[in-house]
Protein backbone atom coordinates (compact mmCIF):
# COMPACT_ATOMS: atom_id res chain seq x y z
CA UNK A 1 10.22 19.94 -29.24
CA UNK A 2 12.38 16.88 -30.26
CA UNK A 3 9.81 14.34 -31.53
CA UNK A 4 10.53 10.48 -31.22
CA UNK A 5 9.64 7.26 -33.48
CA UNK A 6 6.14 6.43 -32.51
CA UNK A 7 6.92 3.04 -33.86
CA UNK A 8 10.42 1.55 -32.33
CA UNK A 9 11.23 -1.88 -34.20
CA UNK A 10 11.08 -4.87 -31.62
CA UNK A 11 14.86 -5.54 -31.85
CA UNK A 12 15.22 -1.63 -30.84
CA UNK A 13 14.32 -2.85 -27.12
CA UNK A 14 16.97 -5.27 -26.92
CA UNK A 15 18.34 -3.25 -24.25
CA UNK A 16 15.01 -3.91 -21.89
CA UNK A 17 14.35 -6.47 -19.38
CA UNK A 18 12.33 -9.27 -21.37
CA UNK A 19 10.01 -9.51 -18.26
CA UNK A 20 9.37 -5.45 -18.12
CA UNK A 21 7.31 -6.16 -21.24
CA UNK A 22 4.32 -8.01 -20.11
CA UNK A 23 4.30 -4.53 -17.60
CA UNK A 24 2.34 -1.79 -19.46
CA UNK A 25 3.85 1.84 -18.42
CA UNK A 26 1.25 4.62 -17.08
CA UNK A 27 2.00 7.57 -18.92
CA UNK A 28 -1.45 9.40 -17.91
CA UNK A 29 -1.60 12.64 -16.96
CA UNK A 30 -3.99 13.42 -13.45
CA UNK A 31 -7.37 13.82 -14.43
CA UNK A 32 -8.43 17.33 -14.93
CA UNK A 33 -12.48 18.02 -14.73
CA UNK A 34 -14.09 19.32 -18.44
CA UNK A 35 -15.58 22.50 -17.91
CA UNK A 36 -19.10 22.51 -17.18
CA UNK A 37 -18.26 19.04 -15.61
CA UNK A 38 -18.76 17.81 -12.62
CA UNK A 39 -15.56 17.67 -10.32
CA UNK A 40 -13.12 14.96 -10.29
CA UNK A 41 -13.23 12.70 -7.03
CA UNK A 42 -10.40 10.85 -6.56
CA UNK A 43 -11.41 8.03 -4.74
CA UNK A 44 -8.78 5.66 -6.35
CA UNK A 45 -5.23 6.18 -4.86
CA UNK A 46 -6.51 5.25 -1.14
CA UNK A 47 -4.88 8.85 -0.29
CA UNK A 48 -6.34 10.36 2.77
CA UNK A 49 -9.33 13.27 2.24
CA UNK A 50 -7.75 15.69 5.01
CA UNK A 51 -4.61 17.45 4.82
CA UNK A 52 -1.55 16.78 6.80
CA UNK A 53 -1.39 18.23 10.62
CA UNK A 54 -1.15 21.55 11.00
CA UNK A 55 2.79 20.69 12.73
CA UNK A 56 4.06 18.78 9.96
CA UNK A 57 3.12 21.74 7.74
CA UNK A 58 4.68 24.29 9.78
CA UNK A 59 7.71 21.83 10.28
CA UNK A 60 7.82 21.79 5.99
CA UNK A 61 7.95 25.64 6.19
CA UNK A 62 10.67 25.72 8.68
CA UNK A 63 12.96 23.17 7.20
CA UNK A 64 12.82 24.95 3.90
CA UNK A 65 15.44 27.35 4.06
CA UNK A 66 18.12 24.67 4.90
CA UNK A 67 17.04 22.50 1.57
CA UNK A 68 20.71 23.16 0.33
CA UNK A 69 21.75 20.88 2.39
CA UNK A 70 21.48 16.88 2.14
CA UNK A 71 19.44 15.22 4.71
CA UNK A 72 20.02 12.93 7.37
CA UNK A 73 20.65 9.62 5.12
CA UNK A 74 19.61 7.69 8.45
CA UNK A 75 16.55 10.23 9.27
CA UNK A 76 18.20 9.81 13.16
CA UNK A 77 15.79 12.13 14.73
CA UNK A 78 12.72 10.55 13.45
CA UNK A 79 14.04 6.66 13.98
CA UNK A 80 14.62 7.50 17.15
CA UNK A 81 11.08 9.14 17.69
CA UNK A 82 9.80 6.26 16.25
CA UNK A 83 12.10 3.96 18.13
CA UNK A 84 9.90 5.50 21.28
CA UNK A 85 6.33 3.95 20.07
CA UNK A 86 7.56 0.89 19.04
CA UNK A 87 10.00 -0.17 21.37
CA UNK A 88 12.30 -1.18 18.35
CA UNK A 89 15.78 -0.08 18.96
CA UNK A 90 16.69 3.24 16.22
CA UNK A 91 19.43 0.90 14.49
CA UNK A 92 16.76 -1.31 13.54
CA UNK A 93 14.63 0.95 11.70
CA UNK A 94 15.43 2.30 7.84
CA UNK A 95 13.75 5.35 6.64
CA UNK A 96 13.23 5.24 2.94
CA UNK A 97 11.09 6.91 0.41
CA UNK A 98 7.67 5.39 0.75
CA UNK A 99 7.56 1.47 1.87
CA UNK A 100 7.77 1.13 -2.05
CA UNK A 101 11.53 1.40 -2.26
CA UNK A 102 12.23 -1.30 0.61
CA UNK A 103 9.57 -3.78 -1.15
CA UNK A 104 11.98 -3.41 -3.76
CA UNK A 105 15.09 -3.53 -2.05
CA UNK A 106 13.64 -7.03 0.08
CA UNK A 107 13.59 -8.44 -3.33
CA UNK A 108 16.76 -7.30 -4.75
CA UNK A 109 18.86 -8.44 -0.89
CA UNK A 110 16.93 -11.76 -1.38
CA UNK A 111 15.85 -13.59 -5.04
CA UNK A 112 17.37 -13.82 -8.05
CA UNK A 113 16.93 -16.06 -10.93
CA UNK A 114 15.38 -19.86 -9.54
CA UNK A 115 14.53 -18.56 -6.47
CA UNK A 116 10.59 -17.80 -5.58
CA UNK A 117 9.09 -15.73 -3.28
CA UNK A 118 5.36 -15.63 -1.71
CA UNK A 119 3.10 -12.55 -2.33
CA UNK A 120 -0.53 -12.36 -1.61
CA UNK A 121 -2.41 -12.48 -4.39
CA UNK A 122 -4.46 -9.87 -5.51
CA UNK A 123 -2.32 -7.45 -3.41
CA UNK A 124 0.13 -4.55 -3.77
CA UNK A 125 0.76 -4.95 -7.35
CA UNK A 126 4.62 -3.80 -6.52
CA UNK A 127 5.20 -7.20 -5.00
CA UNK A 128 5.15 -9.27 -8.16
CA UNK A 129 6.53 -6.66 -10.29
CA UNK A 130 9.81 -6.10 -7.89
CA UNK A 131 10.16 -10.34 -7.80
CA UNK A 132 10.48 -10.73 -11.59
CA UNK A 133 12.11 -7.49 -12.14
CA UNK A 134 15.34 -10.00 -9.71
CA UNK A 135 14.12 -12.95 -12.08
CA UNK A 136 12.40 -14.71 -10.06
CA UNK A 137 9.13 -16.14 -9.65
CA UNK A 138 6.13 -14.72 -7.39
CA UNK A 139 4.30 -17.61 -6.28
CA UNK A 140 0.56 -16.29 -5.56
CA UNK A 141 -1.30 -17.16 -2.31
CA UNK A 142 -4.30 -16.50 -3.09
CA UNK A 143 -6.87 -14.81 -0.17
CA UNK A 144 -9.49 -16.61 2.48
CA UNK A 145 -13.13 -15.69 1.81
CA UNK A 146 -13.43 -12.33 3.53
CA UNK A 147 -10.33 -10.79 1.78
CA UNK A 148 -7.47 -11.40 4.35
CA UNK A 149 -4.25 -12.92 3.83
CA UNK A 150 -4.87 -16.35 4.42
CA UNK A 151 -2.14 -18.56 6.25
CA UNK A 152 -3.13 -21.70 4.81
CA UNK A 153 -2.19 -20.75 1.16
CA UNK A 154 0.72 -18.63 2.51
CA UNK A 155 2.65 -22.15 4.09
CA UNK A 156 1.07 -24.48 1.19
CA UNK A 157 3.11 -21.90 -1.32
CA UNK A 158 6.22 -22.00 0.15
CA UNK A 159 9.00 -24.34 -1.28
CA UNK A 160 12.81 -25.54 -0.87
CA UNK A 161 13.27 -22.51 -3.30
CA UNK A 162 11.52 -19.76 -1.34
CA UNK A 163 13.69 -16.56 -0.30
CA UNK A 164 11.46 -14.22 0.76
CA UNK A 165 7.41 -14.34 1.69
CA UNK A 166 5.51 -10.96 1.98
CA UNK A 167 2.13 -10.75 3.62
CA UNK A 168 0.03 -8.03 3.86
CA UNK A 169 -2.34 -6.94 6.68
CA UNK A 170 -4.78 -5.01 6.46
CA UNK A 171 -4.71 -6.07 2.31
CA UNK A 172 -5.44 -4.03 -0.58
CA UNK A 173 -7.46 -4.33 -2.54
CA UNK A 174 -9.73 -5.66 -0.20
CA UNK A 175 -9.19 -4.43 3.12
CA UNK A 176 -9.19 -7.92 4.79
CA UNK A 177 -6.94 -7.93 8.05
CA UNK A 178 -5.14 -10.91 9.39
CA UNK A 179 -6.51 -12.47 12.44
CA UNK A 180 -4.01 -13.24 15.56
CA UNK A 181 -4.05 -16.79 15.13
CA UNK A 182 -3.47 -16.56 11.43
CA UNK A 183 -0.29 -13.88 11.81
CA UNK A 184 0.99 -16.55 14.41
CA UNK A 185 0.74 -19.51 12.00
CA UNK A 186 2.50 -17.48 9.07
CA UNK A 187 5.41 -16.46 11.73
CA UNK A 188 5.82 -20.16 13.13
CA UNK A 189 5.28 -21.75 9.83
CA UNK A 190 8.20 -19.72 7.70
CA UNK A 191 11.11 -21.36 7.97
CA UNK A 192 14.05 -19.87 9.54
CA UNK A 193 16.00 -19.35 6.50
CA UNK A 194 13.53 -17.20 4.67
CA UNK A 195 12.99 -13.36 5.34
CA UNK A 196 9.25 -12.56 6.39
CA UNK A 197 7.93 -9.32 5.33
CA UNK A 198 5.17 -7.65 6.57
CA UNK A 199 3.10 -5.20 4.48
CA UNK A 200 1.21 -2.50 6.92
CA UNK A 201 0.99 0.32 5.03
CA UNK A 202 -2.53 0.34 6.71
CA UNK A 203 -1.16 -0.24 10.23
CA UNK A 204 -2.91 2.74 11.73
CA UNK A 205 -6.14 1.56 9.92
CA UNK A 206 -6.28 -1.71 10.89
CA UNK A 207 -5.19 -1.04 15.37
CA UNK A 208 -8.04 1.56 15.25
CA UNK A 209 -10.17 -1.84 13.61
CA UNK A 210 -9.20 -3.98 16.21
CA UNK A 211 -6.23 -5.74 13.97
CA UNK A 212 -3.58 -7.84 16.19
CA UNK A 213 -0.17 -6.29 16.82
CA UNK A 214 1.75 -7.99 14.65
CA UNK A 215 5.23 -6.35 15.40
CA UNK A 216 4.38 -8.16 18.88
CA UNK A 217 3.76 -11.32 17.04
CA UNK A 218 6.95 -11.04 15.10
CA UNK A 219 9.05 -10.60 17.93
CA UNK A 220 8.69 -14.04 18.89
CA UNK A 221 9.92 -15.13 15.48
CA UNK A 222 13.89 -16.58 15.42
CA UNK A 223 14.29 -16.41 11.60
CA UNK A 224 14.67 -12.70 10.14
CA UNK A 225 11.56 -10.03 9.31
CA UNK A 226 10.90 -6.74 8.57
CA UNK A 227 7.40 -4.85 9.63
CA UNK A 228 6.76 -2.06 6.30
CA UNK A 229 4.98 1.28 7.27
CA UNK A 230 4.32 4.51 5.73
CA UNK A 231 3.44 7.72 6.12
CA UNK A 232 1.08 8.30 2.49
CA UNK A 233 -1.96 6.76 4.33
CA UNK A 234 -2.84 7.64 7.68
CA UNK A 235 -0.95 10.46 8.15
CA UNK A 236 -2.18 12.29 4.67
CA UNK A 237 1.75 12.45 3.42
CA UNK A 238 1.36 10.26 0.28
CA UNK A 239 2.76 13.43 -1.32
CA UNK A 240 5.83 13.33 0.55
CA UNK A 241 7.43 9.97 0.20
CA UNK A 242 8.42 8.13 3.32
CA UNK A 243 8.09 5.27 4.94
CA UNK A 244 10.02 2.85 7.61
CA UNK A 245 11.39 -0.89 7.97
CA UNK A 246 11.68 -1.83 11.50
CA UNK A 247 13.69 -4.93 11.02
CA UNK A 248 14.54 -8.19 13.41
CA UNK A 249 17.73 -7.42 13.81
CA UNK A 250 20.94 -5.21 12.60
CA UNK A 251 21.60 -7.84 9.82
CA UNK A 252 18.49 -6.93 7.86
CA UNK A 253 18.84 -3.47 9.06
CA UNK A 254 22.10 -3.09 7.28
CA UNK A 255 21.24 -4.83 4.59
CA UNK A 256 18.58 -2.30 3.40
CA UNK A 257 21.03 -0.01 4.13
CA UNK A 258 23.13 -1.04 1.78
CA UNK A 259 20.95 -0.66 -1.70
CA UNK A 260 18.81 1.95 -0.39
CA UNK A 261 18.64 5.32 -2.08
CA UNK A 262 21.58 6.74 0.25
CA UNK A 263 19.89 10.42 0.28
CA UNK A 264 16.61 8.81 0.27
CA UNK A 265 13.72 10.13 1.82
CA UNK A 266 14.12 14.06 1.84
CA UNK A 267 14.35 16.70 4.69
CA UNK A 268 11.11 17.97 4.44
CA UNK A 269 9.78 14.57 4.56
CA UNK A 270 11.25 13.69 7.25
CA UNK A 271 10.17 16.86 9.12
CA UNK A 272 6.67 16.46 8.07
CA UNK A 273 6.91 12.74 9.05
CA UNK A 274 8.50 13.53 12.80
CA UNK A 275 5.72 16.38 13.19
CA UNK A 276 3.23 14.11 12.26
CA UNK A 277 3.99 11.37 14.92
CA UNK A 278 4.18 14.32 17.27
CA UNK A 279 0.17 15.00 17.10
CA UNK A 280 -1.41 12.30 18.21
CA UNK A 281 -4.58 14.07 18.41
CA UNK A 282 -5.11 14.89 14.24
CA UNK A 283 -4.27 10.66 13.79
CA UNK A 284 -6.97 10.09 15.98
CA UNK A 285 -9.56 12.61 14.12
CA UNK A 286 -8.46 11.03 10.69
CA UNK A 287 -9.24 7.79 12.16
CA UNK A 288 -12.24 8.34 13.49
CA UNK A 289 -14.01 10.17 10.39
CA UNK A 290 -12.54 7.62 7.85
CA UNK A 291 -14.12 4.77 10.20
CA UNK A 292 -17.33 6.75 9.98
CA UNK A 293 -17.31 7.57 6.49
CA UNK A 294 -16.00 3.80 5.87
CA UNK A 295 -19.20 2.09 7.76
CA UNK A 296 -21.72 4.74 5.54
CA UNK A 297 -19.96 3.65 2.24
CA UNK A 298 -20.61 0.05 3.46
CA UNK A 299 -23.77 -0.11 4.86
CA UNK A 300 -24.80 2.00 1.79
CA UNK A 301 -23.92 -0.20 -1.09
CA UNK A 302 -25.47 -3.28 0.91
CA UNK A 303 -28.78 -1.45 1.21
CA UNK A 304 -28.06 -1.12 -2.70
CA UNK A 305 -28.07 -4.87 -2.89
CA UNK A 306 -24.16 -5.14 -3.45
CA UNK A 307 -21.85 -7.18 -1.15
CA UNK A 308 -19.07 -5.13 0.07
CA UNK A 309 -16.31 -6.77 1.56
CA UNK A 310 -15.69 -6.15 5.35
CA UNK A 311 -12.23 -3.64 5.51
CA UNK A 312 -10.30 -2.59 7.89
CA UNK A 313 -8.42 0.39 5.94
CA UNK A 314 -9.33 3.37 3.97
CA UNK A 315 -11.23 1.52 1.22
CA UNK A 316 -14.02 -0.34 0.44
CA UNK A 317 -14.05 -3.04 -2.28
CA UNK A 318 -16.98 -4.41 -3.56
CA UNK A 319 -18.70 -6.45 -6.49
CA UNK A 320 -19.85 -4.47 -9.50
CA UNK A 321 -23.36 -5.38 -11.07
CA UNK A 322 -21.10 -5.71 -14.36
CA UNK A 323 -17.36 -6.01 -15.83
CA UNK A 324 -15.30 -3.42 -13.56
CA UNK A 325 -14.36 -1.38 -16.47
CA UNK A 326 -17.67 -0.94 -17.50
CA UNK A 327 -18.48 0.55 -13.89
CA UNK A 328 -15.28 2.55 -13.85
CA UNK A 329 -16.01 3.99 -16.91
CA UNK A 330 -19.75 5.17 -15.63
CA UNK A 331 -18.65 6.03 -12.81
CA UNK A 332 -15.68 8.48 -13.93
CA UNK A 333 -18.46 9.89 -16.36
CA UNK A 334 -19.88 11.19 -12.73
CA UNK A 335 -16.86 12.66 -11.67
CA UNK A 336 -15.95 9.70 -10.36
CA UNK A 337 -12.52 7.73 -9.99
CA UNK A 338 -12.31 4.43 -8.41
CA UNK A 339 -10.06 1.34 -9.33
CA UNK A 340 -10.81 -2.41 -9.95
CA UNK A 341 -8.87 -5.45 -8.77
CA UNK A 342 -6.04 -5.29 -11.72
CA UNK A 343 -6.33 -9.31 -11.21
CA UNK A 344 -7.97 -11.94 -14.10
CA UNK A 345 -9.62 -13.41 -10.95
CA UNK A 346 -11.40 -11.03 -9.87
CA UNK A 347 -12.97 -9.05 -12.84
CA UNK A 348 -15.79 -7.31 -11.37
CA UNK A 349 -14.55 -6.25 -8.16
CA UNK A 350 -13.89 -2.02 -7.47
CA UNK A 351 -11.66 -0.88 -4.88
CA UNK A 352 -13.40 2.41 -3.75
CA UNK A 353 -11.24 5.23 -1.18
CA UNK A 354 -12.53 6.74 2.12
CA UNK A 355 -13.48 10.39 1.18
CA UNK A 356 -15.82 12.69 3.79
CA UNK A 357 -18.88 13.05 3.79
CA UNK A 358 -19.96 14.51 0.16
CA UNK A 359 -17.32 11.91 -1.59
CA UNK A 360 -19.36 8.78 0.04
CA UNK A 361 -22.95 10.47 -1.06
CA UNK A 362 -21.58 10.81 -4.19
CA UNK A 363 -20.73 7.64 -4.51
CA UNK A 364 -23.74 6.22 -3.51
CA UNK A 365 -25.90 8.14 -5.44
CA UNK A 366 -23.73 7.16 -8.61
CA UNK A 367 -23.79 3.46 -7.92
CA UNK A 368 -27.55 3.79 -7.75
CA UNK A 369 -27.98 5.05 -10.81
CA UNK A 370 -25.79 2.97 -12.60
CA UNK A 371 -27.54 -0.44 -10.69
CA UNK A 372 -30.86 1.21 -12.05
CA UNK A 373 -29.79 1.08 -15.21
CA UNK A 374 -28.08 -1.47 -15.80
CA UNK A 375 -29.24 -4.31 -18.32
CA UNK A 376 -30.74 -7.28 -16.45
């Protein structure tokens, strides 16, 4: 094995992005139980506890053979299947790898150095990172009370030098959706000029809570938008890498086209994807179990004394008795992984995943022990 310098000099990294710095790299490998150990939950990624449908694994075994061949760069068959549940024309929706790549590619069409765009803030932590990596400058809005987006903060942020605002419904970390009214003061309140993204990589979530349609919402908006979805979430393919833009028009439609990875999201992705939409009836029994499961978790750590806050996704966040690294660390000691808020704000807050049934007692059994314990 070639060995590196451990130790680079500064002026080594002249070649690096000054604002890539102040980002620290994960370099960790997945956590692999000790033996005698208990196993590792991973309740931390907001990945879904039950496999993919049946089809979409079937369709992965069937477009195997043919993987010396490139894929569909415009994933035609599935836009068009998806085209036919949203009532968005197939031009207007870009298949990528995983909603990710177009939150990138948003900020790469739009900002550049001097210009500013909105992000929610805490939120997807790839909003802020793709806005400086264009030099510019993510200008936080920071969330209402229950954890939602909040309009308010969203308008009071913009400025002469916004290019782009993202919102995010429902919102991780804390699972707060975006009521009707307050989706149809962001759309009226951007100006016309500015592109409004939509983050809903919990879309299927958030309907099944009761959350407003916001792609109806949008369509009543004259400037330009894009609605982000994936497939990692609700339809158990975080493995597989794809998601969707469906987009106001051809103009931002092409656009993402253009800087897109042109081979991007792969053919068995997009056969699992297409299979997935396909069986309507395994969505529905992920929904229902994680809304079950999500309820227990809730009602569970209120009995505990703890505050959880209300969430319409696949998580629950709530208030740790102590610093959140403290309580990650005690809680990975029982087997069990969970993540905190990543945001100066918010130090004690843990986002906690959906599991079944065994993952939630777990859960609540370790948070129990660690409350009991716990200094006063």
């Amino acid at each position: 094995m070639i060995e590196s310098a451990t130790k680079v000099p500064a002026a080594a990294r002249a070649w690096l992005k000054p604002v890539l710095r102040a980002f620290p790299a994960d370099r960790r490998a997945a956590p692999k139980p000790r033996a005698g150990a208990q196993p590792v939950r991973g309740l931390h990624l907001n990945e879904s506890p039950y496999p993919p449908s049946p089809k979409a694994i079937e369709a992965v075994r069937a477009a195997a053979p043919n993987l010396n061949r490139y894929a569909d760069a415009n994933a035609g068959a599935l836009a068009s299947a998806l085209s036919r549940r949203t009532g968005i024309d197939p031009e207007r929706i870009v298949v990528a790898c995983g909603s990710e790549e177009l939150i990138q590619v948003l900020c790469a069409l739009t900002a550049g150095p001097g210009d500013e765009v909105v992000v929610p803030a805490p939120s997807f932590p790839s909003f802020a990172l793709s806005v400086a990596l264009q030099g510019a400058a993510p200008v936080r809005a920071k969330l209402d009370r229950g954890g939602a987006n909040d309009a308010a903060a969203i308008l009071r942020a913009l400025s002469e030098r916004t290019r782009l605002v993202f919102c995010c419904t429902p919102n991780p970390p804390s699972g707060g959706m975006m009521s009707k009214s307050a989706l149809e003061q962001v759309v009226a309140g951007v100006p016309d000029r500015v592109l409004l993204a939509v983050d809903e990589a919990y879309y299927e979530f958030g309907r099944h809570a009761g959350a407003p349609d916001a792609l109806a919402i949008l369509a009543g908006r004259r400037g330009p938008w894009a609605a982000l979805r994936t497939f990692s979430k609700a339809y158990g393919l975080a493995g597989a890498r794809i998601g969707y833009a469906l987009c106001s028009d051809l103009d931002v439609a092409d656009a993402l086209r253009r800087l897109k990875l042109y081979y991007g999201a792969s053919a068995l992705a997009q056969a699992a994807a297409l299979a997935s939409l396909e069986d309507e009836a395994h969505l529905a029994g992920t929904l229902d179990a994680i809304a079950r499961e999500r309820t227990r978790l809730a009602r569970g750590l209120s009995a505990l004394g703890l505050e959880p806050l209300p969430s319409a996704a696949n998580f629950v966040s709530v208030k740790a008795p102590m610093a959140a690294a403290e309580a990650m660390a005690l809680l990975q000691e029982r087997g069990i992984l969970v993540r905190d808020w990543r945001d100066p704000e918010h130090p004690n807050e843990l986002r906690i995943t959906v599991g079944r049934a065994d993952d939630t007692d777990a859960v609540l059994a370790a948070m129990r022990d660690i409350i009991a314990t716990a200094p006063r």
